[in-house]
N, C-alpha and C. Protein backbone atom coordinates (compact mmCIF):
# COMPACT_ATOMS: atom_id res chain seq x y z
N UNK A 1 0.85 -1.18 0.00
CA UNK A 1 0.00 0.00 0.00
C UNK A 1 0.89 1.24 0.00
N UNK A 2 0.54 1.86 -0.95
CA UNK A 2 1.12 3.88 -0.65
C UNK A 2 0.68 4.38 0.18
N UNK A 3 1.18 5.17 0.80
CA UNK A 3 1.05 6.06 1.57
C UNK A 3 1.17 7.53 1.39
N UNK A 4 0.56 8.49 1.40
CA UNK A 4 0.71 9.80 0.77
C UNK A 4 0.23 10.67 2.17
N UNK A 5 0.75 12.51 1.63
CA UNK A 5 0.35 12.72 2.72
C UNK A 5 -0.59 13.66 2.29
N UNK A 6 -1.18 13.63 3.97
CA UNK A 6 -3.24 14.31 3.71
C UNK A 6 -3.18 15.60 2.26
N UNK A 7 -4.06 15.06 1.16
CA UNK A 7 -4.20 16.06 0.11
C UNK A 7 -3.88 16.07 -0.85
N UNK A 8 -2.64 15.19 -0.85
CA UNK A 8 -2.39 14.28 -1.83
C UNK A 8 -2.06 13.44 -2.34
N UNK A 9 -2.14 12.80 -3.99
CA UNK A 9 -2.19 11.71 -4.41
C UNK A 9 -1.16 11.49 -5.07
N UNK A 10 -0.48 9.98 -4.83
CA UNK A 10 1.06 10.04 -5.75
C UNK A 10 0.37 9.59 -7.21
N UNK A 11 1.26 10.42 -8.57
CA UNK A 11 0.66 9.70 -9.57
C UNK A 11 0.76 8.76 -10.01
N UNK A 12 0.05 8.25 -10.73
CA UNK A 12 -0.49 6.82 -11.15
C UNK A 12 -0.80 5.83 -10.11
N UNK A 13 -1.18 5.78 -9.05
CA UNK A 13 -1.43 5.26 -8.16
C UNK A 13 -3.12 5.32 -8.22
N UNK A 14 -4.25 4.35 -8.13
CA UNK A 14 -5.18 4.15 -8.71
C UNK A 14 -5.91 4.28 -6.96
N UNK A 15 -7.32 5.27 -7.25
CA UNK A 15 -7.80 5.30 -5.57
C UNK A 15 -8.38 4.08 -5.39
N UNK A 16 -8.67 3.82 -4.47
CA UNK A 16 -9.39 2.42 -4.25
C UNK A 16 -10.88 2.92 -3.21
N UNK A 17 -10.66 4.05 -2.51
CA UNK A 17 -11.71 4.37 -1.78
C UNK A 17 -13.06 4.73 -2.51
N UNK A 18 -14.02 3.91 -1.95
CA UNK A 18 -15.37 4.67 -2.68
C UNK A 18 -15.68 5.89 -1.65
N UNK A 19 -14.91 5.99 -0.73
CA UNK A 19 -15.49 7.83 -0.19
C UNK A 19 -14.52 8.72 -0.73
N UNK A 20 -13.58 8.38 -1.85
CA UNK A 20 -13.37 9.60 -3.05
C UNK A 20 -13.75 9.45 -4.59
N UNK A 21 -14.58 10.78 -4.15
CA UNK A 21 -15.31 10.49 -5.70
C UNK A 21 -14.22 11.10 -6.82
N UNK A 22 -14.60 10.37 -8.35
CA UNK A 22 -13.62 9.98 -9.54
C UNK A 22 -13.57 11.32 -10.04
N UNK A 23 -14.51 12.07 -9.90
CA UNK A 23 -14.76 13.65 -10.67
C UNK A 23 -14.94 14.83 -9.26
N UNK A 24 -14.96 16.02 -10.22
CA UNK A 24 -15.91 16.90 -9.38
C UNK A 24 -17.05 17.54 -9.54
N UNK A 25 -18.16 16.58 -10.34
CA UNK A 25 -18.83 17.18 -10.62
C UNK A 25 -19.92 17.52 -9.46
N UNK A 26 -19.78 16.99 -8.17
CA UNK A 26 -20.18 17.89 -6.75
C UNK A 26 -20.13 19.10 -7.06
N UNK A 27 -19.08 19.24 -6.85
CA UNK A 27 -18.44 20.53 -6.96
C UNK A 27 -18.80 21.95 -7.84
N UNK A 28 -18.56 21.06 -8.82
CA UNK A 28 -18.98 21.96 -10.26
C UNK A 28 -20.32 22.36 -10.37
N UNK A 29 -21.40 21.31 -9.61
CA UNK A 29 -22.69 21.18 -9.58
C UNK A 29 -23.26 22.40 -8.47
N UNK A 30 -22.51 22.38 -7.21
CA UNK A 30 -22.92 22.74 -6.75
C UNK A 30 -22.69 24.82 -6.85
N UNK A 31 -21.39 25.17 -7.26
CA UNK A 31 -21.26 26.57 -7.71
C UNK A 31 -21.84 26.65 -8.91
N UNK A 32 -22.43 26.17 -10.07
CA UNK A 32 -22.97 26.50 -11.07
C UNK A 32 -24.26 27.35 -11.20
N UNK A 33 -24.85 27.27 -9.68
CA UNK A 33 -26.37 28.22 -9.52
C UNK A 33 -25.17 29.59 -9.19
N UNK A 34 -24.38 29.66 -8.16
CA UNK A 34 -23.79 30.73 -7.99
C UNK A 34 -23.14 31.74 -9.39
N UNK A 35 -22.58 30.72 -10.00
CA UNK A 35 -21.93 31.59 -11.41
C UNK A 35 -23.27 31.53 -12.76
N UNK A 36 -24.06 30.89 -12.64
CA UNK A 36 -24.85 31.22 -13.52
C UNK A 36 -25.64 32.29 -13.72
N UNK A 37 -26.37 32.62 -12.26
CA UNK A 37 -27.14 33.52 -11.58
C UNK A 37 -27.34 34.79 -12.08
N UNK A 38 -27.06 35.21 -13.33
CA UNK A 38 -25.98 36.67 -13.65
C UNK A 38 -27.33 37.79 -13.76
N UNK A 39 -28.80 37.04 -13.45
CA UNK A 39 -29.46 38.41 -12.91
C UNK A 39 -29.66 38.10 -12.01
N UNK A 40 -29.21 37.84 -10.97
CA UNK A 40 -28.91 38.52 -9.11
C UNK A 40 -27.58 38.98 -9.23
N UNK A 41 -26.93 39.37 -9.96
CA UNK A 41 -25.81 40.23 -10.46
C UNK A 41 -25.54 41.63 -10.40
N UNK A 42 -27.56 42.05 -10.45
CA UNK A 42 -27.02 43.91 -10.93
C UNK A 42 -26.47 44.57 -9.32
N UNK A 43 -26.97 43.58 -8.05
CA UNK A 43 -26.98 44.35 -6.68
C UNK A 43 -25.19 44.38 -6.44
N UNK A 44 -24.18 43.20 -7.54
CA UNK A 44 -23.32 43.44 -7.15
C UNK A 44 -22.63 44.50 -7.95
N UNK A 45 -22.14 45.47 -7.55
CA UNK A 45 -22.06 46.76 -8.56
C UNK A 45 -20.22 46.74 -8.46
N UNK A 46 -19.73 46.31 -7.35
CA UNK A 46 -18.47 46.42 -7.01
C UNK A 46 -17.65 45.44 -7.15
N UNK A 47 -16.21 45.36 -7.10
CA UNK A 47 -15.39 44.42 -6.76
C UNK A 47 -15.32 44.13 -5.28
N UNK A 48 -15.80 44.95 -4.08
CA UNK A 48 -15.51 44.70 -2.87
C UNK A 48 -17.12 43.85 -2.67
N UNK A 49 -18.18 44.02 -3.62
CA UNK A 49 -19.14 43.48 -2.94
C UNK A 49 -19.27 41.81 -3.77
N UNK A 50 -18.65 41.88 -5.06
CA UNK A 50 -17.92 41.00 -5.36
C UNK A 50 -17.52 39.51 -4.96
N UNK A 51 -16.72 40.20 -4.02
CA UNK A 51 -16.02 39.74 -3.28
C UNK A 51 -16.04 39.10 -2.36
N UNK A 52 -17.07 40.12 -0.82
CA UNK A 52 -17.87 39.33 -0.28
C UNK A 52 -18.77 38.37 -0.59
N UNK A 53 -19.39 38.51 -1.73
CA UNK A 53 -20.54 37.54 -2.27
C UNK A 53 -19.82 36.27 -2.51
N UNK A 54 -18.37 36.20 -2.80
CA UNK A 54 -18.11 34.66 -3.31
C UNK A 54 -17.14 34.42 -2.00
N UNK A 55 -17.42 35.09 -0.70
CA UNK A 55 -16.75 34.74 0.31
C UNK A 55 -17.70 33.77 1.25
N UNK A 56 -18.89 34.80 1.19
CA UNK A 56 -19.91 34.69 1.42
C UNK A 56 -20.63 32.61 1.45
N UNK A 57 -20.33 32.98 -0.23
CA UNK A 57 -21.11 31.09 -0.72
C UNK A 57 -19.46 30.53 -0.73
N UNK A 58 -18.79 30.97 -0.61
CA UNK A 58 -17.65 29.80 -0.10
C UNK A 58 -18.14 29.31 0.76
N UNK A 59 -18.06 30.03 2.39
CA UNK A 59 -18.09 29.60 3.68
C UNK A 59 -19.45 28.74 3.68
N UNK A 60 -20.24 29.26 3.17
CA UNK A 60 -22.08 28.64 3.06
C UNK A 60 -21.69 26.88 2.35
N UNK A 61 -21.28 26.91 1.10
CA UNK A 61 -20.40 25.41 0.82
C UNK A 61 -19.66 24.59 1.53
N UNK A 62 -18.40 25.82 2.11
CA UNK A 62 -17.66 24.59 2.86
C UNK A 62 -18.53 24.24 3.91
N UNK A 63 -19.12 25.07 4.84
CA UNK A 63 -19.98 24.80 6.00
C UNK A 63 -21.01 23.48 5.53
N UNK A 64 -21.76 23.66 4.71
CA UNK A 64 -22.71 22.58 4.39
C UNK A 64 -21.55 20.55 4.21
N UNK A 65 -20.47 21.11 3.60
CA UNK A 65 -19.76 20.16 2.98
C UNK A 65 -18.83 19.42 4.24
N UNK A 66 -19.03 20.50 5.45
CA UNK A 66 -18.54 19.71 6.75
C UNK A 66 -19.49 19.31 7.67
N UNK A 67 -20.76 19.17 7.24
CA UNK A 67 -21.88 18.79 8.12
C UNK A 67 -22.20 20.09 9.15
N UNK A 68 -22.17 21.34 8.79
CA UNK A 68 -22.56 21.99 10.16
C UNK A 68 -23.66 22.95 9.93
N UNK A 69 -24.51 23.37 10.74
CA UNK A 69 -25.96 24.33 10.94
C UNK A 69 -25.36 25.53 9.69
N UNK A 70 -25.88 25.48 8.58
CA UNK A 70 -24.83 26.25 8.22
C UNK A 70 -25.35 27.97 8.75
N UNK A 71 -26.86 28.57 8.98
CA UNK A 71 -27.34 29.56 9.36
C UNK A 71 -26.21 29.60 10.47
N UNK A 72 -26.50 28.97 11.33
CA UNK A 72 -25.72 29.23 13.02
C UNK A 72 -24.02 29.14 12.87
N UNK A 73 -23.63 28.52 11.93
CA UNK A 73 -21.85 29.09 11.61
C UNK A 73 -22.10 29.86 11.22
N UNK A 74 -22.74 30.85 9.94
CA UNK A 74 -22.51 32.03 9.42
C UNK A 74 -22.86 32.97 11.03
N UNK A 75 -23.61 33.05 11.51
CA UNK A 75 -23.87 34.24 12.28
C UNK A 75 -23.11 33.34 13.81
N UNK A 76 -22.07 32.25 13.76
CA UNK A 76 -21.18 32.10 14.89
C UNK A 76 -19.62 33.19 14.79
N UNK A 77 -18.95 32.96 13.21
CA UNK A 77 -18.19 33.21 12.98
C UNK A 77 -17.89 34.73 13.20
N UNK A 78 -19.10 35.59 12.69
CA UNK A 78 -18.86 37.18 13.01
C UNK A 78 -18.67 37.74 14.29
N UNK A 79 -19.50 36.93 15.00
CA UNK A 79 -19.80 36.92 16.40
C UNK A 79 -18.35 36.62 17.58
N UNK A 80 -17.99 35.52 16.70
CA UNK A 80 -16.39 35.06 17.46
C UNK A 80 -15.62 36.16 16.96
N UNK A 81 -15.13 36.71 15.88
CA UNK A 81 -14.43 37.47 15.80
C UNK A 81 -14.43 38.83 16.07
N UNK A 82 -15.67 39.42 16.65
CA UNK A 82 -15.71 40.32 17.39
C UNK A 82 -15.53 39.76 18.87
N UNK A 83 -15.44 38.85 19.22
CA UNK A 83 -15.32 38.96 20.59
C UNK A 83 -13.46 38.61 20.56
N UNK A 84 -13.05 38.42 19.33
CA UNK A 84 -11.23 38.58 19.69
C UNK A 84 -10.95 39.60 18.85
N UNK A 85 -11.42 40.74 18.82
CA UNK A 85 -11.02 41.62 17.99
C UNK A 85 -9.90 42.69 18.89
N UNK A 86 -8.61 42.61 17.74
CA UNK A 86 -7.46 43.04 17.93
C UNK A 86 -6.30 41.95 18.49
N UNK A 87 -6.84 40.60 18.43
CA UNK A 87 -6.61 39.34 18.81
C UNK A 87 -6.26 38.42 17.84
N UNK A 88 -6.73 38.50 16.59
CA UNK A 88 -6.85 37.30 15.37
C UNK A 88 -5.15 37.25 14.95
N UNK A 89 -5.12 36.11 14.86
CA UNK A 89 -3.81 35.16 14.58
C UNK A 89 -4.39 34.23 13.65
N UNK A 90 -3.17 33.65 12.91
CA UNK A 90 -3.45 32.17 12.07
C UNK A 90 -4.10 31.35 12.80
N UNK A 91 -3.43 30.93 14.19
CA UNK A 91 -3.61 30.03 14.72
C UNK A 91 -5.49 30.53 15.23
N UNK A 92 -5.66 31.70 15.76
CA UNK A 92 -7.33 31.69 15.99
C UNK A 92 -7.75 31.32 14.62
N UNK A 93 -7.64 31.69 13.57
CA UNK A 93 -8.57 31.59 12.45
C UNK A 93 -8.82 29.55 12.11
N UNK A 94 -7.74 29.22 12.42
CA UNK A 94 -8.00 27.73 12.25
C UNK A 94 -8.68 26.98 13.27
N UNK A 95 -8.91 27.76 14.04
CA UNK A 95 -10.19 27.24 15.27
C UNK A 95 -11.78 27.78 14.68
N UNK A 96 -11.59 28.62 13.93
CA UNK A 96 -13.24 29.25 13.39
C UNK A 96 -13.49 28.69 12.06
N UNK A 97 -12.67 28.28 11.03
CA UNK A 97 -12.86 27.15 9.72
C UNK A 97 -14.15 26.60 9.82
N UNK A 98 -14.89 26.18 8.83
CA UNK A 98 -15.28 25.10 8.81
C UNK A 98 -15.26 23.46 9.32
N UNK A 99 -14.12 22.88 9.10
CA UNK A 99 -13.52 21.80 9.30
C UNK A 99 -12.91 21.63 10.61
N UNK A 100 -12.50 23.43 11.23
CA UNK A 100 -12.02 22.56 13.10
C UNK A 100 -12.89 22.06 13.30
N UNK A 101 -12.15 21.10 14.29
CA UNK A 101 -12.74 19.92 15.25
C UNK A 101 -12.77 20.67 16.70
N UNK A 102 -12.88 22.06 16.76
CA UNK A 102 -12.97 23.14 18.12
C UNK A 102 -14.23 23.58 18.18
N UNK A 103 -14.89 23.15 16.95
CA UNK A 103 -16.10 24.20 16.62
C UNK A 103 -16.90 23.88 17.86
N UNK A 104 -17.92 24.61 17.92
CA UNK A 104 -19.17 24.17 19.53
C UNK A 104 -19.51 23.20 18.74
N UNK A 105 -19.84 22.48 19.68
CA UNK A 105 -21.28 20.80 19.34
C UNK A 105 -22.34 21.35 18.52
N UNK A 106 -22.99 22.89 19.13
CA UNK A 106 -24.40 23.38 18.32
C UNK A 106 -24.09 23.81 17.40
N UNK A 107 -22.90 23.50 16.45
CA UNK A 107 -22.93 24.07 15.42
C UNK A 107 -23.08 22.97 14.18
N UNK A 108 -22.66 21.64 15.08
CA UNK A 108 -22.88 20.33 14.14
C UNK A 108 -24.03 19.88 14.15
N UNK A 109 -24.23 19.42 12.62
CA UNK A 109 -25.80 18.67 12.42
C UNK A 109 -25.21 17.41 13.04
N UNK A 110 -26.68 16.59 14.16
CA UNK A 110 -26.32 15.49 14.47
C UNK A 110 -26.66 14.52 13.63
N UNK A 111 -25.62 13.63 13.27
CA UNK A 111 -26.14 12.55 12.23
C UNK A 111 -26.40 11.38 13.17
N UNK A 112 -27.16 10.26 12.56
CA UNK A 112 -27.62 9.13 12.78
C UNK A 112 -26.06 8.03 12.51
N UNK A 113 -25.14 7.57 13.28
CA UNK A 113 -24.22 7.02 13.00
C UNK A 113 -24.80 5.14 13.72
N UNK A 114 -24.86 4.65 12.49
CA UNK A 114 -25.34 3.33 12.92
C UNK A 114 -24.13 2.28 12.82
């Protein structure tokens, strides 16, 4: 067996896992309402609002794509970072991600693990 490290894949080495899928058409599927959308377009007039908007359905994606409330992360995250404001480091920002494993419990959907 290879061994690689988290993220990536050595080439030609063939996956064997069925919990990685062969494409991305997830992926592709799922930003295609976002970039298609181009009349909910006129409100974005700017590059800064732009900006936010695809910061915005990032976090809304990754959040959904790590199992969590995604309403209650969006309005956790603003909330945490005003309460360390003048405080933020790398190391805080990788506790507020999506994917930490720091996040509160109420922010994870509970699944049915049988």
């Amino acid at each position: 067996m290879v061994r690689a490290e988290p993220g990536t894949i050595p080439e030609g080495v063939p996956l064997t896992s069925d919990r990685i899928p062969l494409d991305n058409s997830d992926a592709e599927r799922s930003i295609r309402i976002f970039c298609v959308g181009k009349h909910n377009w006129h409100m974005v007039e700017t590059k800064r609002r732009a900006k936010a908007s695809g910061i915005l359905y990032s976090m809304t994606e990754t959040a959904k794509a790590n199992v969590l409330k995604v309403y209650e992360y969006l309005k956790y995250v603003p909330e945490d970072i005003m309460e360390h404001e003048g405080q933020i480091t790398v190391e805080y920002l990788k506790t507020i991600v999506s994917w930490s494993a720091s996040l509160p419990e109420r922010l994870k959907v509970k699944t049915d693990k049988k």
